[in-house]
PDB file of N, CA and C in Angstrom:
ATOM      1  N   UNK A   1       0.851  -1.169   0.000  1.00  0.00           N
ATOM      2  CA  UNK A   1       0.000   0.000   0.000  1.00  0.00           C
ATOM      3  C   UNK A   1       0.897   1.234   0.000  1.00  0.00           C
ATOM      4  N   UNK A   2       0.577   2.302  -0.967  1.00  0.00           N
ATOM      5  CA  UNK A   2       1.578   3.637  -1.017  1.00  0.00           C
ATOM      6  C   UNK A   2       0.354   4.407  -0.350  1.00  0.00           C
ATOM      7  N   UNK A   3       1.278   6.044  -0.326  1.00  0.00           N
ATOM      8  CA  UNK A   3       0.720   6.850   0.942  1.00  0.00           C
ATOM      9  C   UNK A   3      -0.675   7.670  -0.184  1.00  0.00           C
ATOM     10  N   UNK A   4      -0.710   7.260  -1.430  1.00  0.00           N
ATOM     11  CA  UNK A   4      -1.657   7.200  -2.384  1.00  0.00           C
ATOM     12  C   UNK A   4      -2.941   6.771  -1.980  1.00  0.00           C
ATOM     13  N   UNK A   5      -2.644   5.049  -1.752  1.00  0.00           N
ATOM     14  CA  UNK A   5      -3.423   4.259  -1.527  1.00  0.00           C
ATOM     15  C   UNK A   5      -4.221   4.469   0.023  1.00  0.00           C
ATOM     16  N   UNK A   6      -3.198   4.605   0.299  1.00  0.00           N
ATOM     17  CA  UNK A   6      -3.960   5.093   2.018  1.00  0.00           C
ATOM     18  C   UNK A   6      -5.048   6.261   2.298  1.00  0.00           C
ATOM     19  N   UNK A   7      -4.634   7.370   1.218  1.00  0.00           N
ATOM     20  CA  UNK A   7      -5.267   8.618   0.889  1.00  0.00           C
ATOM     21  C   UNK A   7      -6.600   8.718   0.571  1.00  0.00           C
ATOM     22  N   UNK A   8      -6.919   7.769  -0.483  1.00  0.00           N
ATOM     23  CA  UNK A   8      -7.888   7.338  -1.010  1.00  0.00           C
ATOM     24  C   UNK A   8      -8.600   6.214  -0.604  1.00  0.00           C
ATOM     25  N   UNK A   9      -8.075   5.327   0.636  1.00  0.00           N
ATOM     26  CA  UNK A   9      -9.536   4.506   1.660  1.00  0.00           C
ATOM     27  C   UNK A   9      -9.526   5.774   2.536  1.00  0.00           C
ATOM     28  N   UNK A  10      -8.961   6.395   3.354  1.00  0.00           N
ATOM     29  CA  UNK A  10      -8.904   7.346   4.496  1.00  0.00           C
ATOM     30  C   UNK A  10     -10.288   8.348   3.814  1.00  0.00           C
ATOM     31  N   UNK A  11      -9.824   8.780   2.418  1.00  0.00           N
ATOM     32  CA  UNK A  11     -10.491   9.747   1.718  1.00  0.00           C
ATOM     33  C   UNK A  11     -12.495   9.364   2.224  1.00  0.00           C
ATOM     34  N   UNK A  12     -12.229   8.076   1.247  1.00  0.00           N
ATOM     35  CA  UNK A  12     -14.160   7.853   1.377  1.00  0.00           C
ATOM     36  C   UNK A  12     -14.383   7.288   2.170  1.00  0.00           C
ATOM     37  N   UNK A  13     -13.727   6.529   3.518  1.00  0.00           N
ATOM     38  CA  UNK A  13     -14.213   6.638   4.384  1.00  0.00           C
ATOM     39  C   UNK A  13     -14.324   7.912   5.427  1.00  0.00           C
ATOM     40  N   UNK A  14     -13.611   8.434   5.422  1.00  0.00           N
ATOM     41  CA  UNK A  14     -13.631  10.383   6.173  1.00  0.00           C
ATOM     42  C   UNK A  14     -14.707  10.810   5.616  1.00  0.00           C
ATOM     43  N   UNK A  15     -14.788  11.091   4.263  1.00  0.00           N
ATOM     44  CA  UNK A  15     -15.551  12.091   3.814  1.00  0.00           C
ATOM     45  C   UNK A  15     -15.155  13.334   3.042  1.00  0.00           C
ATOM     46  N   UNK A  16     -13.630  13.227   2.969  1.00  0.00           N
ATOM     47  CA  UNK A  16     -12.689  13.834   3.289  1.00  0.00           C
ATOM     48  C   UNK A  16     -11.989  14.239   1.437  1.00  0.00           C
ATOM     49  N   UNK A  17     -11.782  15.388   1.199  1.00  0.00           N
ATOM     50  CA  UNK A  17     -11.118  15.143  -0.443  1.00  0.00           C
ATOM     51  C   UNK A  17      -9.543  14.133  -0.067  1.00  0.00           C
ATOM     52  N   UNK A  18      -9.051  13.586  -1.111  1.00  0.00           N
ATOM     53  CA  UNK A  18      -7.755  13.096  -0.962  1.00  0.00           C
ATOM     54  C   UNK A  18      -6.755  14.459  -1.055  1.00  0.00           C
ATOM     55  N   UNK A  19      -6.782  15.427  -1.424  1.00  0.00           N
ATOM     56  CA  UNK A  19      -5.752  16.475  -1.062  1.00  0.00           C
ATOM     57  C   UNK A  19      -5.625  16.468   0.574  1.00  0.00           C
ATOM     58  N   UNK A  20      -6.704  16.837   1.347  1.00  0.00           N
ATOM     59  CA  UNK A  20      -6.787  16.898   2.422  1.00  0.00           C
ATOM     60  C   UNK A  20      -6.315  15.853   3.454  1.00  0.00           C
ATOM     61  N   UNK A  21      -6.545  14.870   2.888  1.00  0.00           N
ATOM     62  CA  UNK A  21      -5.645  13.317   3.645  1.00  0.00           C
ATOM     63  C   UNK A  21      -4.509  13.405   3.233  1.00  0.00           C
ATOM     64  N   UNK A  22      -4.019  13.991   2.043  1.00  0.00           N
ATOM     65  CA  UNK A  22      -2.657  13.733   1.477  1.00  0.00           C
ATOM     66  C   UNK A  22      -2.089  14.535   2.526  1.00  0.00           C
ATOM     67  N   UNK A  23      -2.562  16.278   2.805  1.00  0.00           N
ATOM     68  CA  UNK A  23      -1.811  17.045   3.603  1.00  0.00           C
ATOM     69  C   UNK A  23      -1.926  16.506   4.412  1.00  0.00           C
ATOM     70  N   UNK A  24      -2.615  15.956   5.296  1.00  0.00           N
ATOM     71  CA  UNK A  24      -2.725  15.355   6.831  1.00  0.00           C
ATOM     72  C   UNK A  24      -1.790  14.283   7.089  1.00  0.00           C
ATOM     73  N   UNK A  25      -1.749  13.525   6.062  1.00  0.00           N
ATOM     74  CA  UNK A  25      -0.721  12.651   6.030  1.00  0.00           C
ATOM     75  C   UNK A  25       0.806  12.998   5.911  1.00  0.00           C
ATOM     76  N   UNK A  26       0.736  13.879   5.040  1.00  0.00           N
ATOM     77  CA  UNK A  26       2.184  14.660   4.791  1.00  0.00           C
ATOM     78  C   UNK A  26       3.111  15.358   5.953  1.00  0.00           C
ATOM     79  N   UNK A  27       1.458  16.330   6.617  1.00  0.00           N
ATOM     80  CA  UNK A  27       1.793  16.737   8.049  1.00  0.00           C
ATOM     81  C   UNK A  27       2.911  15.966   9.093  1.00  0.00           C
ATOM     82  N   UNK A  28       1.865  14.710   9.190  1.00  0.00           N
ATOM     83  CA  UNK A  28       2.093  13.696  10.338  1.00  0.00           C
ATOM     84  C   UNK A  28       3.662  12.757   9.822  1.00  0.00           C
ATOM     85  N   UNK A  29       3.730  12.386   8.925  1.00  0.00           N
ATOM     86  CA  UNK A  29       5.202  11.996   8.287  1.00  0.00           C
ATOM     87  C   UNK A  29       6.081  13.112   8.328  1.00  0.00           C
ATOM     88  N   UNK A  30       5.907  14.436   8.320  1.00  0.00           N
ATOM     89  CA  UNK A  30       6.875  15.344   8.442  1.00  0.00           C
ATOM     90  C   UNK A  30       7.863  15.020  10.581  1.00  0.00           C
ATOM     91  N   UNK A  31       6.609  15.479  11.230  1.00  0.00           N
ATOM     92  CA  UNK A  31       6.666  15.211  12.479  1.00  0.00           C
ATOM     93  C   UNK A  31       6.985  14.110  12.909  1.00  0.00           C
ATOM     94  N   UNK A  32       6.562  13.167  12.715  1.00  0.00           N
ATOM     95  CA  UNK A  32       7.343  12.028  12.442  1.00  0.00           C
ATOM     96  C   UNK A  32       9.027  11.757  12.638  1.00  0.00           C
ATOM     97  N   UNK A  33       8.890  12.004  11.413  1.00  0.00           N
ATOM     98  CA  UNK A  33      10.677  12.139  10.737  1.00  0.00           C
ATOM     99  C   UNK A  33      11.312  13.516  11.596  1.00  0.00           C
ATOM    100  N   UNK A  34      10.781  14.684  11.795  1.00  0.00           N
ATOM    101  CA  UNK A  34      11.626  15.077  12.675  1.00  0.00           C
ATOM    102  C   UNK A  34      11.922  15.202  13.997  1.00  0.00           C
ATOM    103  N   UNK A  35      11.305  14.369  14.450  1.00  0.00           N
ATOM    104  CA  UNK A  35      11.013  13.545  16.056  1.00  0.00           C
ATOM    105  C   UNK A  35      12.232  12.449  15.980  1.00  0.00           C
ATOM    106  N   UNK A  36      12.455  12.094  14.855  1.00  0.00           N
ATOM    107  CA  UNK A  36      13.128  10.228  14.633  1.00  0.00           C
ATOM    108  C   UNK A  36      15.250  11.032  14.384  1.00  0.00           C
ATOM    109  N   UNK A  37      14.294  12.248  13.132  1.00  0.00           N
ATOM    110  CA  UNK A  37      15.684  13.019  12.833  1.00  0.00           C
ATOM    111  C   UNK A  37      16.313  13.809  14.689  1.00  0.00           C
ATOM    112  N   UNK A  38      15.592  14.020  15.914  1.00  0.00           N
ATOM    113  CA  UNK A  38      16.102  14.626  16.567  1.00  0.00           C
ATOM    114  C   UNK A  38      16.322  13.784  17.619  1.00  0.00           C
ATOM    115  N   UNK A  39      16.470  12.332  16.945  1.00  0.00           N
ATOM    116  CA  UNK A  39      17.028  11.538  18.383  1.00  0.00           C
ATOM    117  C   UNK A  39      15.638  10.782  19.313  1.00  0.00           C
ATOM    118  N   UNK A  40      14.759  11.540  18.998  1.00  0.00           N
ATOM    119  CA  UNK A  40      13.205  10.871  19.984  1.00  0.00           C
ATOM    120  C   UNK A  40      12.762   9.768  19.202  1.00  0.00           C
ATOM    121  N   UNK A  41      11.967   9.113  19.986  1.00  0.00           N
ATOM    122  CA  UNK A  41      11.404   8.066  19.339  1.00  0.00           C
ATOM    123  C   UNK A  41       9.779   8.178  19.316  1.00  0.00           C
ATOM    124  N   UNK A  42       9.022   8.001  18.569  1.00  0.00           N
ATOM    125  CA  UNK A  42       7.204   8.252  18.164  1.00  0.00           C
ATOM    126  C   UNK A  42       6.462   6.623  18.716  1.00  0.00           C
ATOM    127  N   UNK A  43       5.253   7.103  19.789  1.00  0.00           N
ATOM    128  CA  UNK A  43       5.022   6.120  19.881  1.00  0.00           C
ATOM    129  C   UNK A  43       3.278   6.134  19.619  1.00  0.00           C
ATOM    130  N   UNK A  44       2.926   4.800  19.062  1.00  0.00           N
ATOM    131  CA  UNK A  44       1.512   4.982  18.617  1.00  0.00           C
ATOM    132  C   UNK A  44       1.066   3.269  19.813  1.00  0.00           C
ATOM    133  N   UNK A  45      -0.225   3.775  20.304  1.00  0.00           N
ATOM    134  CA  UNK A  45      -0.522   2.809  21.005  1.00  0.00           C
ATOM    135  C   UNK A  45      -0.606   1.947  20.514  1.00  0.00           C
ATOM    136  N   UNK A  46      -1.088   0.670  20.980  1.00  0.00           N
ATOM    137  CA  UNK A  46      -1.315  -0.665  20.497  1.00  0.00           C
ATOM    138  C   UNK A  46      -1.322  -1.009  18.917  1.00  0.00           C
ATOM    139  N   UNK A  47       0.097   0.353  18.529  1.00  0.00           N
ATOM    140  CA  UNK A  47      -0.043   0.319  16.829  1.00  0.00           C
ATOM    141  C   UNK A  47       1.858  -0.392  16.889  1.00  0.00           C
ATOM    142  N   UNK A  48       2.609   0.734  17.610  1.00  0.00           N
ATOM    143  CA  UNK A  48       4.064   0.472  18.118  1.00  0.00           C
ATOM    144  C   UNK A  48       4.885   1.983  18.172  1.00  0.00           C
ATOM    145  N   UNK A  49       6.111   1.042  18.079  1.00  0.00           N
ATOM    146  CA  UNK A  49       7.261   2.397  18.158  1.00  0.00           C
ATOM    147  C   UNK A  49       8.065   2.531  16.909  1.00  0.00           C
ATOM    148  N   UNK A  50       8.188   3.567  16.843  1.00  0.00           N
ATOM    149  CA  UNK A  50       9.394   3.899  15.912  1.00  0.00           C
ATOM    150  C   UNK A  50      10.962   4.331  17.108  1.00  0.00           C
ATOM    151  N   UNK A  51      12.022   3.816  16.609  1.00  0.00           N
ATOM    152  CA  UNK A  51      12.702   4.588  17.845  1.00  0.00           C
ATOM    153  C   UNK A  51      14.284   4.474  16.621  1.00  0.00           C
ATOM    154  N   UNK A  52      14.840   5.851  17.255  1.00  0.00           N
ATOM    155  CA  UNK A  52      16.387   5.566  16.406  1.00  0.00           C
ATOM    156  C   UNK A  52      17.760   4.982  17.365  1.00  0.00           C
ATOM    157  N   UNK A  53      18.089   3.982  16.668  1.00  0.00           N
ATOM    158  CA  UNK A  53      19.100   3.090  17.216  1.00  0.00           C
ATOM    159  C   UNK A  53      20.507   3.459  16.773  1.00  0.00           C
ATOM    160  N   UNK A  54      21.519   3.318  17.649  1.00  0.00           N
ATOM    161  CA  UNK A  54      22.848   3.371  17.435  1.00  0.00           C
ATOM    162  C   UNK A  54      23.487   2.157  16.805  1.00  0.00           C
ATOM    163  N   UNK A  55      24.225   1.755  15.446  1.00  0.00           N
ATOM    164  CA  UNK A  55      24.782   0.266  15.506  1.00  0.00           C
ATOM    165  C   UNK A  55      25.646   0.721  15.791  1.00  0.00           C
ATOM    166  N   UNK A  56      26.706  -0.323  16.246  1.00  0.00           N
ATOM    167  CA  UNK A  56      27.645  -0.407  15.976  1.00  0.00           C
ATOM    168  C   UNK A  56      28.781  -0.400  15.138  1.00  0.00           C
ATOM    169  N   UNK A  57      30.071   0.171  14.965  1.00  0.00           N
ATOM    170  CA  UNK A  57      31.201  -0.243  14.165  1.00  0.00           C
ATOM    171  C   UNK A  57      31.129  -1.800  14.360  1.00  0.00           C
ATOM    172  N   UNK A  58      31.883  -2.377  12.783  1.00  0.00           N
ATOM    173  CA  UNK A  58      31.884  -3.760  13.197  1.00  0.00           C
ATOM    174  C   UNK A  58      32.888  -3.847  11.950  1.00  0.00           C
ATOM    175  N   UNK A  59      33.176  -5.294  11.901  1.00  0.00           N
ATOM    176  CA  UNK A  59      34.225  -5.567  10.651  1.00  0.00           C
ATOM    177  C   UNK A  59      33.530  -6.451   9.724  1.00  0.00           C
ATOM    178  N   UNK A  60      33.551  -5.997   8.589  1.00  0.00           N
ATOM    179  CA  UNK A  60      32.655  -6.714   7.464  1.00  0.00           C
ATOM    180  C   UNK A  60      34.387  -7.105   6.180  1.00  0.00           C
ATOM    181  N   UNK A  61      33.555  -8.220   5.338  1.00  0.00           N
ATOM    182  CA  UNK A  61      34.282  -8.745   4.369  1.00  0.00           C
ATOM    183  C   UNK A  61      33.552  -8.437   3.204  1.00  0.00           C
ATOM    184  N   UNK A  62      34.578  -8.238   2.111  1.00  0.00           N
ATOM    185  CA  UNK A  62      33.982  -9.075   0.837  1.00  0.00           C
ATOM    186  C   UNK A  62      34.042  -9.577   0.313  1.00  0.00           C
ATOM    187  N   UNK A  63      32.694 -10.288   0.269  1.00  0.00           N
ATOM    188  CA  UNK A  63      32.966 -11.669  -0.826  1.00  0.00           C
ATOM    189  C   UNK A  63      33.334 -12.213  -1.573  1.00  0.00           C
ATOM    190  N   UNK A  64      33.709 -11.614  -2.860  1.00  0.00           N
ATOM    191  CA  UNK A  64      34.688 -11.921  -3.124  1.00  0.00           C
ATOM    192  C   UNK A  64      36.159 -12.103  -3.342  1.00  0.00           C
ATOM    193  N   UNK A  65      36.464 -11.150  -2.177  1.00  0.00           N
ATOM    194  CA  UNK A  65      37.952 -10.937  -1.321  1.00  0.00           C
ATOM    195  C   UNK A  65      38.089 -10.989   0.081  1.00  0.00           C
ATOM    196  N   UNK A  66      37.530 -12.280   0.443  1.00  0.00           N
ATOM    197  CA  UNK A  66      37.373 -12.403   1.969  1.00  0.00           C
ATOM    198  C   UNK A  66      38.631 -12.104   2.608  1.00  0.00           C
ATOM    199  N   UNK A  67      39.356 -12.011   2.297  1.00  0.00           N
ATOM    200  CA  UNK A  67      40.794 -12.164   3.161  1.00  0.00           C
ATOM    201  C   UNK A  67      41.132 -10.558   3.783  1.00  0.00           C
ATOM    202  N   UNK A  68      40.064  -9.329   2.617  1.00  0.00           N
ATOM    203  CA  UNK A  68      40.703  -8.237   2.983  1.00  0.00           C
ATOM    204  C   UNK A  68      39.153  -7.855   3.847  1.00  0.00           C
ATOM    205  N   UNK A  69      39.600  -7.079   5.025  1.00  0.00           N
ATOM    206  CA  UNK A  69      38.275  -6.810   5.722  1.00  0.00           C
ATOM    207  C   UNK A  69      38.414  -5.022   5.756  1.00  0.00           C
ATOM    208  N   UNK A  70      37.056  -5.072   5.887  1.00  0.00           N
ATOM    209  CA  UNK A  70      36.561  -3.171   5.806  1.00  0.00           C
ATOM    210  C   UNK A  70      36.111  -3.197   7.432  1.00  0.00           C
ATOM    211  N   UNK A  71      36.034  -1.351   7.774  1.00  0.00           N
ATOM    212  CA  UNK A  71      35.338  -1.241   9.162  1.00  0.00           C
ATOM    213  C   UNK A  71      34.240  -0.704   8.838  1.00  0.00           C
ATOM    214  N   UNK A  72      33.240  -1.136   8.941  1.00  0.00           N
ATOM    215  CA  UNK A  72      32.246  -0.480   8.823  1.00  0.00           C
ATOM    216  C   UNK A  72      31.753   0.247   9.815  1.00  0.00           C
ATOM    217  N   UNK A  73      31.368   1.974   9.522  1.00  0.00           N
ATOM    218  CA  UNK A  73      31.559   2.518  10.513  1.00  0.00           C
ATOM    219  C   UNK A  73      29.696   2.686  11.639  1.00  0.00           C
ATOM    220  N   UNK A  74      30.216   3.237  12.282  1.00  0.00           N
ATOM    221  CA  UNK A  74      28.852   3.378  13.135  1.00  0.00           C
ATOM    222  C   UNK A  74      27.902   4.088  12.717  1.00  0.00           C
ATOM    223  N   UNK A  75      26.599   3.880  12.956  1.00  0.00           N
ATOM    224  CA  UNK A  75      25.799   4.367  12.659  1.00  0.00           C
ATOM    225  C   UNK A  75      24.356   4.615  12.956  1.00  0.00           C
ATOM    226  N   UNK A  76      23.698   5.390  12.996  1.00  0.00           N
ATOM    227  CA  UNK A  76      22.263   5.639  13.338  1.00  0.00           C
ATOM    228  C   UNK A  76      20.771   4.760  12.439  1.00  0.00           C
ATOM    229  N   UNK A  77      20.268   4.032  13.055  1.00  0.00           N
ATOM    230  CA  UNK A  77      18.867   3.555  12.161  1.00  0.00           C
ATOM    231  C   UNK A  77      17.942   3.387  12.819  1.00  0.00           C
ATOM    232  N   UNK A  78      16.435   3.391  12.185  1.00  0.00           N
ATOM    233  CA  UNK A  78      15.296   3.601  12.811  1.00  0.00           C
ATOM    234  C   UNK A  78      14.796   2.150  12.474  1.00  0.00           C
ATOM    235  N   UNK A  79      14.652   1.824  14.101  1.00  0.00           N
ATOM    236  CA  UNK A  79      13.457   0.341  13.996  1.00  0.00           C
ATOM    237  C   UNK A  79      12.307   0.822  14.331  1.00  0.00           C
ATOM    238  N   UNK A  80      11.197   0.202  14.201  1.00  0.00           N
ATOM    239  CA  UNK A  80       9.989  -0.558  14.483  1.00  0.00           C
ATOM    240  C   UNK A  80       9.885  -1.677  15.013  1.00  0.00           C
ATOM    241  N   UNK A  81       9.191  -1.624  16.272  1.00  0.00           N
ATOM    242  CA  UNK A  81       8.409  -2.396  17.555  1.00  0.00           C
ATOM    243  C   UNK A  81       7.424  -2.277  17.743  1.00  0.00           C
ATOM    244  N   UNK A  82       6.473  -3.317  16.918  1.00  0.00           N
ATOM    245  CA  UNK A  82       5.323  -3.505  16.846  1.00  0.00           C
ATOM    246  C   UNK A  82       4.778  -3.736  18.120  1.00  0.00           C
ATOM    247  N   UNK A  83       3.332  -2.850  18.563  1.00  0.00           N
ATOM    248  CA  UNK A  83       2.443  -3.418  19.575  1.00  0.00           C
ATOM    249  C   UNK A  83       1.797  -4.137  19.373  1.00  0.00           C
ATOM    250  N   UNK A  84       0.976  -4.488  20.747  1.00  0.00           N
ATOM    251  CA  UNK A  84       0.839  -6.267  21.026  1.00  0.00           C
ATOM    252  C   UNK A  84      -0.263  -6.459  19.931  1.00  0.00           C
ATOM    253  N   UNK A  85      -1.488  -5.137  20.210  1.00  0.00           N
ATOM    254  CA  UNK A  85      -2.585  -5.418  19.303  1.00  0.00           C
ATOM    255  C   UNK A  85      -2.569  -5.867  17.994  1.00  0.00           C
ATOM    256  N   UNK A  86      -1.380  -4.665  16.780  1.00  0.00           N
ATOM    257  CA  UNK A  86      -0.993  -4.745  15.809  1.00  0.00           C
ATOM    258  C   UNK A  86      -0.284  -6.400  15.518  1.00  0.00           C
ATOM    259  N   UNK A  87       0.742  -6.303  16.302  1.00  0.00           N
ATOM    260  CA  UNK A  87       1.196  -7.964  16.340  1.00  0.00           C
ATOM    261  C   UNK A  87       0.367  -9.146  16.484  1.00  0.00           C
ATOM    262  N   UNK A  88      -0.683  -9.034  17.302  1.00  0.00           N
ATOM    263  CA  UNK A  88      -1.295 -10.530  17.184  1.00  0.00           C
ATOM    264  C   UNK A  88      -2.620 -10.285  16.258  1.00  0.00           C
ATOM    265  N   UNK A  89      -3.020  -9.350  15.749  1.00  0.00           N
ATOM    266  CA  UNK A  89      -3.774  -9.005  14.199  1.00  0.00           C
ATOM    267  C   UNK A  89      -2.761  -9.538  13.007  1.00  0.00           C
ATOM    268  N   UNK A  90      -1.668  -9.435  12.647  1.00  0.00           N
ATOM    269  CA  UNK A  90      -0.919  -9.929  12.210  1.00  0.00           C
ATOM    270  C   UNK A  90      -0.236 -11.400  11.938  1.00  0.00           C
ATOM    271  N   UNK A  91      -0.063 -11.345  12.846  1.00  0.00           N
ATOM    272  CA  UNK A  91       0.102 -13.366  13.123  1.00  0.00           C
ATOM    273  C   UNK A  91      -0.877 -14.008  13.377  1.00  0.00           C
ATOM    274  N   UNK A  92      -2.414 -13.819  13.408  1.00  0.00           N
ATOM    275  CA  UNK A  92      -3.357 -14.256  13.979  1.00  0.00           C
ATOM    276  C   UNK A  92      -3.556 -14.798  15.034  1.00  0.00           C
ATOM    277  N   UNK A  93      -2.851 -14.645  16.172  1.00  0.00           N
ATOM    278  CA  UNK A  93      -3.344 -15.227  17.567  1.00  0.00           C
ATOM    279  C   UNK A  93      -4.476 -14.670  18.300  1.00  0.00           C
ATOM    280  N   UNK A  94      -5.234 -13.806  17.394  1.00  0.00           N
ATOM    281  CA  UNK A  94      -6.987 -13.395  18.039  1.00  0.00           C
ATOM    282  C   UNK A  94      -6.799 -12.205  19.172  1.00  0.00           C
ATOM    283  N   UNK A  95      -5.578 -11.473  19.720  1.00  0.00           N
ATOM    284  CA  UNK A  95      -6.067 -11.171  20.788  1.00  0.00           C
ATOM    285  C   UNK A  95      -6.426  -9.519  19.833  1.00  0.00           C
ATOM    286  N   UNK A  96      -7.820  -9.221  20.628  1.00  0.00           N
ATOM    287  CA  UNK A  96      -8.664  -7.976  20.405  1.00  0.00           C
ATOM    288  C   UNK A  96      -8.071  -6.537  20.736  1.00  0.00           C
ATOM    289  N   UNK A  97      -8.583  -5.878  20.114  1.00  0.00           N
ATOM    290  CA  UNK A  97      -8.265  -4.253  20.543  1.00  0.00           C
ATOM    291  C   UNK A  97      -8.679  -4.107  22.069  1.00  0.00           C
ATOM    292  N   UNK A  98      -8.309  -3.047  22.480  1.00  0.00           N
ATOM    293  CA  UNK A  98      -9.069  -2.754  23.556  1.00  0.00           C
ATOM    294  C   UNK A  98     -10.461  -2.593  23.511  1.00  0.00           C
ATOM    295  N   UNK A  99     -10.658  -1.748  22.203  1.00  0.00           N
ATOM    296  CA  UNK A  99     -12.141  -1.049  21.897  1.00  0.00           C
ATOM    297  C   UNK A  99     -13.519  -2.616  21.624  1.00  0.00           C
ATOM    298  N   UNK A 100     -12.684  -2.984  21.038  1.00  0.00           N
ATOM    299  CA  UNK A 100     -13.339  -4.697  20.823  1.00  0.00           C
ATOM    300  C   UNK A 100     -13.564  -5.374  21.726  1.00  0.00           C
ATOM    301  N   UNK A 101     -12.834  -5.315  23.186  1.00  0.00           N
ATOM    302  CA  UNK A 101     -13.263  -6.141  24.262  1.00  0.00           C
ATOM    303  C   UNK A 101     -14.018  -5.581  25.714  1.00  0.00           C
ATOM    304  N   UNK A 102     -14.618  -4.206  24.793  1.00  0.00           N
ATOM    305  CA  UNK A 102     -15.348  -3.030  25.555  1.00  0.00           C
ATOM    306  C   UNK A 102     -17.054  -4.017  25.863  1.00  0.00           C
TER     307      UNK A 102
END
């Protein structure tokens, strides 16, 4: 699904033109990214986290010159940690939203 596709279910189910989801969407990915760009991490309930991680330096090869090794240097990346809800909708183990077991 592109941020297209999302625009346009969000759209007719809202009510909403797709410009208007597009900006809303655009909004919220801006904030987003500069929450992730300033080191914080975004958290959506029983949806998950986004959070930015430190790797490590480490020593990598290549393949087809294993003998000579590179350092690969350190670096910053953003995971995702899915919540529980999102996760067991996903794998199907049944367990309900909150709103569902109201």
């Amino acid at each position: 699904m592109t941020k297209r596709d999302l625009a346009i279910r969000i759209s007719s189910k809202m009510g909403l033109t797709q410009r208007q989801v597009m900006d809303v969407l655009q909004a919220a990915l801006d904030l987003i990214t500069g929450e992730l760009a300033a080191g914080r991490g975004v958290e959506f309930r029983n949806f998950g986290v986004f959070e930015v991680k430190r790797r490590q330096p480490r020593i990598g090869r290549n393949p087809k010159a294993p003998k000579n090794t590179v350092v690969i240097p350190e670096r910053l990346v953003v995971k995702f940690k899915p919540g529980k809800v999102m996760k067991s909708k996903v794998t199907g183990t049944g367990r309900k939203s909150a709103k569902a077991r109201r």
